[in-house]
N, C-alpha and C. Protein backbone atom coordinates (compact mmCIF):
# COMPACT_ATOMS: atom_id res chain seq x y z
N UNK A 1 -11.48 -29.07 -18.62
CA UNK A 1 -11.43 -29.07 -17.18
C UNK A 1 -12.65 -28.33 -16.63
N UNK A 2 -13.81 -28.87 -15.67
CA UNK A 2 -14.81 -28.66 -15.32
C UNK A 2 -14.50 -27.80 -13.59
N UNK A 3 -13.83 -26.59 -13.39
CA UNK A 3 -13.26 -26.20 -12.41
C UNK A 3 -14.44 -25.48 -11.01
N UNK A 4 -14.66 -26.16 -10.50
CA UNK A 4 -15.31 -24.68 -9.53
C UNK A 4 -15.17 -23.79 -9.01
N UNK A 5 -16.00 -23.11 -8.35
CA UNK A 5 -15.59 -21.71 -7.81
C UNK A 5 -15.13 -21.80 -6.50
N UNK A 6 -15.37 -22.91 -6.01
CA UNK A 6 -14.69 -22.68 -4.10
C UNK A 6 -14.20 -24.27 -3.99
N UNK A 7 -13.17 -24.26 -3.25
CA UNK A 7 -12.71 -25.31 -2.93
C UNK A 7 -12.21 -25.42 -0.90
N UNK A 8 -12.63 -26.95 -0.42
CA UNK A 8 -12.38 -26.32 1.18
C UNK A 8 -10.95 -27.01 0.94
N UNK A 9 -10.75 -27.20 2.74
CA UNK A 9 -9.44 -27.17 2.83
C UNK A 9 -8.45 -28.41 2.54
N UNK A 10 -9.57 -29.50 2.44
CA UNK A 10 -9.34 -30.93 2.18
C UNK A 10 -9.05 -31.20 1.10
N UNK A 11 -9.23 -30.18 0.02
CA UNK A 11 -9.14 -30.25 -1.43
C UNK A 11 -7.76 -28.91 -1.67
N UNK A 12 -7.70 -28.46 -1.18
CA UNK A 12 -6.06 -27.46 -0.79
C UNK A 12 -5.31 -28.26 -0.57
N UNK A 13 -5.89 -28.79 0.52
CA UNK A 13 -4.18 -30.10 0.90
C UNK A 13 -4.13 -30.97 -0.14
N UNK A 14 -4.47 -30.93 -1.37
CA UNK A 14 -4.38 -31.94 -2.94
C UNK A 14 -3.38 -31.10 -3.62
N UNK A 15 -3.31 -29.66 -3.16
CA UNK A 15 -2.71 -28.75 -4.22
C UNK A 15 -1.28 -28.17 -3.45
N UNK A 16 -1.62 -27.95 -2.37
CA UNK A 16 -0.19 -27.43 -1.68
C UNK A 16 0.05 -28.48 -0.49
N UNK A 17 1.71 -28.09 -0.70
CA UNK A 17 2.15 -29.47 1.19
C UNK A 17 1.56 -28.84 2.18
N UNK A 18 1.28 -27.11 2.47
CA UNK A 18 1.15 -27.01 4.54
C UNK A 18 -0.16 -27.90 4.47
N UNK A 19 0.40 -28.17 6.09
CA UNK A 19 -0.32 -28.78 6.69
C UNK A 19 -0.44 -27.98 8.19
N UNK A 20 -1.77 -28.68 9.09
CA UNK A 20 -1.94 -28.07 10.27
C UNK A 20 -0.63 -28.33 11.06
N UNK A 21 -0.16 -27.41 11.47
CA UNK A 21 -1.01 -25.49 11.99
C UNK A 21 -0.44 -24.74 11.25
N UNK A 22 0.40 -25.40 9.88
CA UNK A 22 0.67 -24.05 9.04
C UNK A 22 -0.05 -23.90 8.28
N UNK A 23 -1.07 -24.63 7.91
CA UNK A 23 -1.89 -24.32 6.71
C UNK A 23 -2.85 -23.00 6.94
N UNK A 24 -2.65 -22.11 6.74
CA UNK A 24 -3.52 -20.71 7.57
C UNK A 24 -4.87 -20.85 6.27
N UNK A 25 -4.96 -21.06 5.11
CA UNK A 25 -6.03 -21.14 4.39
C UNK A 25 -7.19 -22.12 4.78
N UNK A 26 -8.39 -21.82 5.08
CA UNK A 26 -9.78 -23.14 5.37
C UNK A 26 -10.33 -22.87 3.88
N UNK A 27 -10.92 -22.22 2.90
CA UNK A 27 -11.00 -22.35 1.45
C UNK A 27 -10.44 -21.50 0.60
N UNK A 28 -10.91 -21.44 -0.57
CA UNK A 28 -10.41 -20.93 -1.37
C UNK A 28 -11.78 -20.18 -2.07
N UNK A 29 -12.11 -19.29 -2.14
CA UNK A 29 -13.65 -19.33 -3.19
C UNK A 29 -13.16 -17.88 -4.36
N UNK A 30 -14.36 -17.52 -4.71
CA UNK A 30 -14.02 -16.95 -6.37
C UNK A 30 -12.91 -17.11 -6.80
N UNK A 31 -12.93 -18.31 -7.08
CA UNK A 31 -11.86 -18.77 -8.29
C UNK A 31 -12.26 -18.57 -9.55
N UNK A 32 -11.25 -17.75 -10.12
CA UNK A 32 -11.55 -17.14 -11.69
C UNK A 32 -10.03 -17.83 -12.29
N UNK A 33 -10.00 -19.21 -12.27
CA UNK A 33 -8.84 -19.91 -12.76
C UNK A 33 -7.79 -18.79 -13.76
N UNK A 34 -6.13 -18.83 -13.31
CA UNK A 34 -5.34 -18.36 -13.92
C UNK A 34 -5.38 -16.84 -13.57
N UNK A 35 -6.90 -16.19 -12.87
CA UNK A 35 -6.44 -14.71 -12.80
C UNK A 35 -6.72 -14.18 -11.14
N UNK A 36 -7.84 -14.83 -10.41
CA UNK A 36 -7.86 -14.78 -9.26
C UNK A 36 -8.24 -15.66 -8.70
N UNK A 37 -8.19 -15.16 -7.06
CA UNK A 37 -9.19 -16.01 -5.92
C UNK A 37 -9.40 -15.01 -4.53
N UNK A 38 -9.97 -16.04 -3.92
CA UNK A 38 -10.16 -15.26 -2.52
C UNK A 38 -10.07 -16.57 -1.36
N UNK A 39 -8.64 -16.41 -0.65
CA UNK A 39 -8.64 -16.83 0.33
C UNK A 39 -8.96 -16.68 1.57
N UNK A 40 -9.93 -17.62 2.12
CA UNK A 40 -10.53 -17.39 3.25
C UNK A 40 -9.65 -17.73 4.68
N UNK A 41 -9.46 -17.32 6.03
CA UNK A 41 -8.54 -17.78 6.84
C UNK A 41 -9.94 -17.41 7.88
N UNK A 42 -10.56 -18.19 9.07
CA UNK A 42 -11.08 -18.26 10.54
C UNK A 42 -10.22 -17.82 11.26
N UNK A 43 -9.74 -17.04 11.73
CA UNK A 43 -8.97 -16.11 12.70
C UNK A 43 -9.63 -16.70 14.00
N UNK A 44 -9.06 -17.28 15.17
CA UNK A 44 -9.67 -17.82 16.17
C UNK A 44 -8.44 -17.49 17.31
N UNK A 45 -9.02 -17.47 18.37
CA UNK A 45 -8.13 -16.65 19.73
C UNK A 45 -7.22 -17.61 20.23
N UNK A 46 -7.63 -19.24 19.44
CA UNK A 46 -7.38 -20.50 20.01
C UNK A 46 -6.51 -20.85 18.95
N UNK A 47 -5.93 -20.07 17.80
CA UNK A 47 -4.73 -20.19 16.69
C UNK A 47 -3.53 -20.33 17.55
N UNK A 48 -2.96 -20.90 16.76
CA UNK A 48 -1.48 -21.11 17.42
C UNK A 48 -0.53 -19.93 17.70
N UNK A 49 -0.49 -18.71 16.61
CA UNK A 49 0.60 -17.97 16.87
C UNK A 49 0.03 -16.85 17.89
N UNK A 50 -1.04 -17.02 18.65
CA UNK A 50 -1.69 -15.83 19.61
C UNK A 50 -0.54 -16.59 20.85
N UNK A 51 -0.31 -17.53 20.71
CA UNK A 51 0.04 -17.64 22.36
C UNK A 51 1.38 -16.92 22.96
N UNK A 52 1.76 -16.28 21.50
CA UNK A 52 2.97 -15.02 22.20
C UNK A 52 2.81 -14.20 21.67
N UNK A 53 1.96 -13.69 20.60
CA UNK A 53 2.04 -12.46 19.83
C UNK A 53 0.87 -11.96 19.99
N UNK A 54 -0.22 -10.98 20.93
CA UNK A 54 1.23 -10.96 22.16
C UNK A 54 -0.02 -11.33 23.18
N UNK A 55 0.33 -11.95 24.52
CA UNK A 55 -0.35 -12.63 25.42
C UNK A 55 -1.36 -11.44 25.94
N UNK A 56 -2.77 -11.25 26.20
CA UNK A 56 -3.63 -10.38 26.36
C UNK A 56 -4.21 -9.53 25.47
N UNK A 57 -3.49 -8.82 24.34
CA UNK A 57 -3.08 -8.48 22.96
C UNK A 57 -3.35 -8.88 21.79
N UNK A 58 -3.95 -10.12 21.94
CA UNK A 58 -3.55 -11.02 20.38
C UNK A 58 -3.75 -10.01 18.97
N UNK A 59 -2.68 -10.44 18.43
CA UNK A 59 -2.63 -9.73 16.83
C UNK A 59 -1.79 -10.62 16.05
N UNK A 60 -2.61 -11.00 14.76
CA UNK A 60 -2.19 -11.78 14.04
C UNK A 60 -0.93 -11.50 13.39
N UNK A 61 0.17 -12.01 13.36
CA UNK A 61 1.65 -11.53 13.24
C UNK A 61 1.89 -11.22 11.54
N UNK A 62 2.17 -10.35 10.73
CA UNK A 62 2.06 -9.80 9.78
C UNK A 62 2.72 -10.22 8.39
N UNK A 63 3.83 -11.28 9.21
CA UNK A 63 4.88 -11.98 8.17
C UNK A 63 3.30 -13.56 7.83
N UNK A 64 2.24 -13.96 9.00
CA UNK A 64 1.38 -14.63 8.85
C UNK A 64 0.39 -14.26 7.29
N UNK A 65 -0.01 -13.32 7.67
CA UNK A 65 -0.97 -12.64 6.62
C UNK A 65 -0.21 -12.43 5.40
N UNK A 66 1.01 -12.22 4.98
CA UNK A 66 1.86 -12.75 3.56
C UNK A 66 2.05 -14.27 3.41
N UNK A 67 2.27 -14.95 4.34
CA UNK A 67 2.30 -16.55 4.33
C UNK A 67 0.69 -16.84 3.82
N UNK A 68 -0.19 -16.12 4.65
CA UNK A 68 -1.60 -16.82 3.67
C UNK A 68 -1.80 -16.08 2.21
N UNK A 69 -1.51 -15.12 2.18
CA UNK A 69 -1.82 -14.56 0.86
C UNK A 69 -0.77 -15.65 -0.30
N UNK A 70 0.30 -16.01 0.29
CA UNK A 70 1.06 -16.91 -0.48
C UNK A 70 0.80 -18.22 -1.25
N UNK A 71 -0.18 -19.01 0.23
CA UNK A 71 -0.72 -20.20 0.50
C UNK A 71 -2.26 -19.48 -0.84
N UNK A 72 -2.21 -19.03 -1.12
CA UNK A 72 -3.93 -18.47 -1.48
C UNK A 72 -3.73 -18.60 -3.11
N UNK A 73 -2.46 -17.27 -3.63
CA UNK A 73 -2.04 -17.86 -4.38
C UNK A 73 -1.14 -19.25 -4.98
N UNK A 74 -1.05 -19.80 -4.09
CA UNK A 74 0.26 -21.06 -4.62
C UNK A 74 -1.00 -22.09 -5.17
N UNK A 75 -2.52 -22.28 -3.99
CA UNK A 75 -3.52 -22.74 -4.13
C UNK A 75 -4.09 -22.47 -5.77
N UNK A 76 -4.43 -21.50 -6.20
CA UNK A 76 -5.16 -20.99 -7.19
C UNK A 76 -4.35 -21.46 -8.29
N UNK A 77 -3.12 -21.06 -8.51
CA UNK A 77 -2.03 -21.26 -9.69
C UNK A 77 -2.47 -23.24 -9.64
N UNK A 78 -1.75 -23.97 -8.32
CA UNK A 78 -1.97 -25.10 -8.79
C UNK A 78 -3.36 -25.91 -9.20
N UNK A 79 -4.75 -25.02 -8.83
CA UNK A 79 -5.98 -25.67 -9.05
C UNK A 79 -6.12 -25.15 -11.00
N UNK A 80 -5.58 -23.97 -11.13
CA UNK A 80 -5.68 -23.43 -12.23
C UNK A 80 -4.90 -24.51 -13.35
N UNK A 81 -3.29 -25.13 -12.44
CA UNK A 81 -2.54 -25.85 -14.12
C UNK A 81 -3.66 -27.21 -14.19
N UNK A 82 -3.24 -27.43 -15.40
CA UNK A 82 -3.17 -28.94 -15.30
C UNK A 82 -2.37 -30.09 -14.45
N UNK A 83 -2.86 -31.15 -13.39
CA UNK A 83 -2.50 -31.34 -12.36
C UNK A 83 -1.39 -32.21 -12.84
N UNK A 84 -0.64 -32.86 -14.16
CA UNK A 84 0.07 -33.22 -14.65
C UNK A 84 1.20 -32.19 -14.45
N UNK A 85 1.24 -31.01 -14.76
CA UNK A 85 2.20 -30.03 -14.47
C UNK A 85 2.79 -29.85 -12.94
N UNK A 86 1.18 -30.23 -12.30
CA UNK A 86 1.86 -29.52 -11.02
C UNK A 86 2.09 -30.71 -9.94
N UNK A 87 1.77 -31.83 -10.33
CA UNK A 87 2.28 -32.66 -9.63
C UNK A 87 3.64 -33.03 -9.50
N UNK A 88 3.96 -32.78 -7.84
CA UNK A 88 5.30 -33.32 -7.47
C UNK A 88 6.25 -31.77 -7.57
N UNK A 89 5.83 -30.95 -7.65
CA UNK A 89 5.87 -29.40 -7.52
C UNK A 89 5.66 -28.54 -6.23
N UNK A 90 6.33 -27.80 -5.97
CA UNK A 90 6.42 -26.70 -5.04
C UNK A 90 5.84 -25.15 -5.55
N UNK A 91 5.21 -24.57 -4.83
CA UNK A 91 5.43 -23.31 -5.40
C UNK A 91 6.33 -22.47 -3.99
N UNK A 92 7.42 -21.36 -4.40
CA UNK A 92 8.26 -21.09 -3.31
C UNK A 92 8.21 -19.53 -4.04
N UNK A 93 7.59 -19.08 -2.56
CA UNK A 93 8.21 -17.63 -2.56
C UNK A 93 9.41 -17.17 -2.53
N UNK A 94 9.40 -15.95 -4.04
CA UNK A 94 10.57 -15.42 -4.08
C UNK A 94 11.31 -13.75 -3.67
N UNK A 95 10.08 -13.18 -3.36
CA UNK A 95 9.93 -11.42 -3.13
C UNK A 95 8.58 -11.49 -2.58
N UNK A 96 8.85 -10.20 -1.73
CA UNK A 96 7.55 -9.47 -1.20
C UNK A 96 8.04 -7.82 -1.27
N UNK A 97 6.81 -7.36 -1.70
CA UNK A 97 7.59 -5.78 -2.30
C UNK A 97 6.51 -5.37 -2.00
N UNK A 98 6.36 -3.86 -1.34
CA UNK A 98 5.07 -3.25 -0.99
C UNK A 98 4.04 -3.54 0.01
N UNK A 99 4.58 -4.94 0.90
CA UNK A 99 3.80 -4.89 2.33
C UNK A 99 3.27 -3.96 3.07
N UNK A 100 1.95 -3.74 3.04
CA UNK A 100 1.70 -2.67 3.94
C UNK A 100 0.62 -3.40 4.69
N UNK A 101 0.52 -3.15 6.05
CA UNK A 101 -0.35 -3.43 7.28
C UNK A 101 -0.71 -2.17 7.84
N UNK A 102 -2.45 -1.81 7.45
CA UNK A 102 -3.03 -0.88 7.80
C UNK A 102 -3.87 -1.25 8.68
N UNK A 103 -4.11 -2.40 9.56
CA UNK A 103 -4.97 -2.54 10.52
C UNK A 103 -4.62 -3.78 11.36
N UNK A 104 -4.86 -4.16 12.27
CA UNK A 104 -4.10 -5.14 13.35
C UNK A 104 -5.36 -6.04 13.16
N UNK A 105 -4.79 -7.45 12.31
CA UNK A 105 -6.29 -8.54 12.84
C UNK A 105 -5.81 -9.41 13.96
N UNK A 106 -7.38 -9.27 14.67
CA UNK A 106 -7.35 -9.90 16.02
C UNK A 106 -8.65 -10.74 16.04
N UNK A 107 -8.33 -11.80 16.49
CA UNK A 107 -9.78 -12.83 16.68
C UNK A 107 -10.72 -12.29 17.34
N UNK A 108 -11.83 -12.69 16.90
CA UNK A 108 -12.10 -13.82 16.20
C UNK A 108 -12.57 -13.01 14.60
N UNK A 109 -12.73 -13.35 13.64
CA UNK A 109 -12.72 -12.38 12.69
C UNK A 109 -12.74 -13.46 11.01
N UNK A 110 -13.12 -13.16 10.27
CA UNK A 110 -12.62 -13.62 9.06
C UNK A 110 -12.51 -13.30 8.39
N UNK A 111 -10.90 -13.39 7.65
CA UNK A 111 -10.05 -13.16 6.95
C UNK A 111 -10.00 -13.43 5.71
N UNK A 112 -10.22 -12.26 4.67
CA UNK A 112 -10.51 -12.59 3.32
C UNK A 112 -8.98 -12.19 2.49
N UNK A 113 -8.73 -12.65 2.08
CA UNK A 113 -7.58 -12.53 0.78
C UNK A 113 -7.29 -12.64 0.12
N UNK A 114 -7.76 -11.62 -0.99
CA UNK A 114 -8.38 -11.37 -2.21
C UNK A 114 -6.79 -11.28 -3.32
N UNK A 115 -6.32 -12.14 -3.93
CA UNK A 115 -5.41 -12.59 -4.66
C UNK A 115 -5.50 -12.41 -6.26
N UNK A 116 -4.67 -11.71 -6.75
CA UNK A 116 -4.55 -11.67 -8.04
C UNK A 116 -3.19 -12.14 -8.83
N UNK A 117 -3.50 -12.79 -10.16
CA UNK A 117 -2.37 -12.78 -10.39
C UNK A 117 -2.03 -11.99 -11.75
N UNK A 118 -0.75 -10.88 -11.38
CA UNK A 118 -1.02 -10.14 -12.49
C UNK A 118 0.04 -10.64 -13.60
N UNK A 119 1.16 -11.61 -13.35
CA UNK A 119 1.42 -12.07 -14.87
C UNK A 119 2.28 -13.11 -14.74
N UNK A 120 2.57 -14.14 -15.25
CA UNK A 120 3.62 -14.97 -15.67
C UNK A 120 4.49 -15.10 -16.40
N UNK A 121 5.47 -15.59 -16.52
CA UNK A 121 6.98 -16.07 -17.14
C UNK A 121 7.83 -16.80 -17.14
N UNK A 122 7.26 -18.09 -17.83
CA UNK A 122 7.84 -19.60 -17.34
C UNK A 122 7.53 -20.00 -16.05
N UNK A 123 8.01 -20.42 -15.05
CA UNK A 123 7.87 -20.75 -14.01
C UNK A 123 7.64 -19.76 -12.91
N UNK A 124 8.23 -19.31 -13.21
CA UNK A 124 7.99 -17.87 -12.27
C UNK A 124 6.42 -16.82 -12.45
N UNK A 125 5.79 -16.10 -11.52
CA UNK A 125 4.62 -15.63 -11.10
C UNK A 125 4.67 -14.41 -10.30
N UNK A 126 4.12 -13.35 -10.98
CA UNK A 126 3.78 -12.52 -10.22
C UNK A 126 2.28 -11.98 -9.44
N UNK A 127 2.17 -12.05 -8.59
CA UNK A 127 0.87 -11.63 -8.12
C UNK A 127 0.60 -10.11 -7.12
N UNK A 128 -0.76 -9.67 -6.56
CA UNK A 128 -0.75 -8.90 -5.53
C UNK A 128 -1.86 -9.16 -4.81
N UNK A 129 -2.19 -8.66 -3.49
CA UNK A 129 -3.30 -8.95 -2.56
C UNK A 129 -3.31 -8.23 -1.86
N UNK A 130 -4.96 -8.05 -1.28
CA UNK A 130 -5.49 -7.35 -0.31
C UNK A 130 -6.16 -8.18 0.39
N UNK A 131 -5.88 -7.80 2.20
CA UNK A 131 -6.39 -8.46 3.04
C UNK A 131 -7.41 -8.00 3.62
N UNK A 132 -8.53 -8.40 4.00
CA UNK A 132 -9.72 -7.35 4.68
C UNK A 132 -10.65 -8.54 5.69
N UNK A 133 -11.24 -7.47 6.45
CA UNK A 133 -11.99 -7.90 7.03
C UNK A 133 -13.38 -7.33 7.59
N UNK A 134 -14.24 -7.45 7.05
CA UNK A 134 -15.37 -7.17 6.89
C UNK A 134 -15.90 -5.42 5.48
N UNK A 135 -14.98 -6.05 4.83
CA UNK A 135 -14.57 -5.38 3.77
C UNK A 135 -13.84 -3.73 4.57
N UNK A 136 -13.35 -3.96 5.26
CA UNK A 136 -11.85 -3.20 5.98
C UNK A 136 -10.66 -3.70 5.51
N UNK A 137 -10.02 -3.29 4.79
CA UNK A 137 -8.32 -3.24 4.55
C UNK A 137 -7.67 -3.41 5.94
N UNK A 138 -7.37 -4.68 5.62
CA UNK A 138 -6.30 -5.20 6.73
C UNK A 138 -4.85 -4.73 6.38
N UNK A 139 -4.21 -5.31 4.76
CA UNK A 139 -3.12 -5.36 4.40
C UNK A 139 -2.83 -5.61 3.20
N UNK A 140 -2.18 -5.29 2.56
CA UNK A 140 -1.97 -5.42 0.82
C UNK A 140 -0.16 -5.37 0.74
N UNK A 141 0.04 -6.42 -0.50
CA UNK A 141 1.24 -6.67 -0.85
C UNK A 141 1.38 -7.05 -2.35
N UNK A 142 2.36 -7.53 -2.65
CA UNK A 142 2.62 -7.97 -3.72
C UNK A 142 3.81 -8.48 -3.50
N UNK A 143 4.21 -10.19 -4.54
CA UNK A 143 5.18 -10.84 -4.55
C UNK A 143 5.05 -11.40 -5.77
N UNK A 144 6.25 -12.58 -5.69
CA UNK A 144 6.43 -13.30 -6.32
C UNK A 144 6.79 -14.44 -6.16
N UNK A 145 6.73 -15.87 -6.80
CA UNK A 145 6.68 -16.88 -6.62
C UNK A 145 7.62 -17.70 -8.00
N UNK A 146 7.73 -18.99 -7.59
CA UNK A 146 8.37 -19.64 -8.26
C UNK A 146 7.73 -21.13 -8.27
N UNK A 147 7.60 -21.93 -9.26
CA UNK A 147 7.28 -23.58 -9.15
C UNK A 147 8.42 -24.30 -9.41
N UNK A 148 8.74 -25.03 -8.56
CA UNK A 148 10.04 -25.42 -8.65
C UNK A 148 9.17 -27.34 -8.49
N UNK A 149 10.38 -28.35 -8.85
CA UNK A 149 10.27 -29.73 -8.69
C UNK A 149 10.37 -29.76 -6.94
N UNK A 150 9.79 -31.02 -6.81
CA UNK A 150 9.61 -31.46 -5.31
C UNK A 150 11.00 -31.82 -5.52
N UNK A 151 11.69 -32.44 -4.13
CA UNK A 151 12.75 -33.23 -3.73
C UNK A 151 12.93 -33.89 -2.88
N UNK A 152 12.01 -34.87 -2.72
CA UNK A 152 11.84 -35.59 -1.48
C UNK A 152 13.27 -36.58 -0.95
């Protein structure tokens, strides 16, 4: 498998279902298949979830920034299997443990989310991440995930 290091968003939507306006990931780059990546997100004033959180205020809502770190890893794991494995597959969050939000992102800004994965066990995945922006600590977590069959 001849893998690269960045992939945009047109090539994400090959690997995971969101779609716009949930898809919060635009690429994916340092991909170190099976152990990291770095998801990129355009933070823009003109995003969908500013128009209540909160009106004059905007701050990117915090359960968002675990949904992309999710989307970042679910991305990486499926560019990493073999696409035989992961076709017709979900990956579904199962825990978030250790959320912390040390800084409020507000547009316009871009959003790096730096994804690791620190181990596997059958189907199941553990990872952690840090969010930053302009190499500022936005937010760091850690979860877990699951690949489960599609069910259309």
């Amino acid at each position: 498998m001849n893998l690269k290091k960045e992939i945009n968003k047109e090539e994400i939507e090959t690997l995971i279902p969101h779609r716009k306006p949930f898809l919060l990931i635009d690429k994916l780059t340092d991909i170190v298949p099976m152990i990291s990546a770095t998801g990129v997100m355009n933070i823009k004033k003109t995003d969908f979830f500013f128009n209540g959180h909160f009106p004059g205020q905007p701050v990117m809502p915090g359960v968002l920034i675990v949904e992309a770190f999710g989307q970042s890893a679910a991305a990486l794991t499926a560019y990493s299997l073999d696409p035989a494995i992961v076709k017709n597959k979900l990956v579904y969050l199962m825990t978030v443990n250790n959320a912390r939000f040390r800084n409020p992102v507000m547009p316009e800004c871009e959003l790096k989310l730096k994804v690791e994965a620190i181990r596997s066990k059958g189907k199941v995945w553990k990872y952690k991440g840090v969010a930053m922006v302009n190499d500022k600590v936005m937010a760091d977590s850690e979860w877990m995930a699951t690949i489960v069959d599609r069910k259309d």
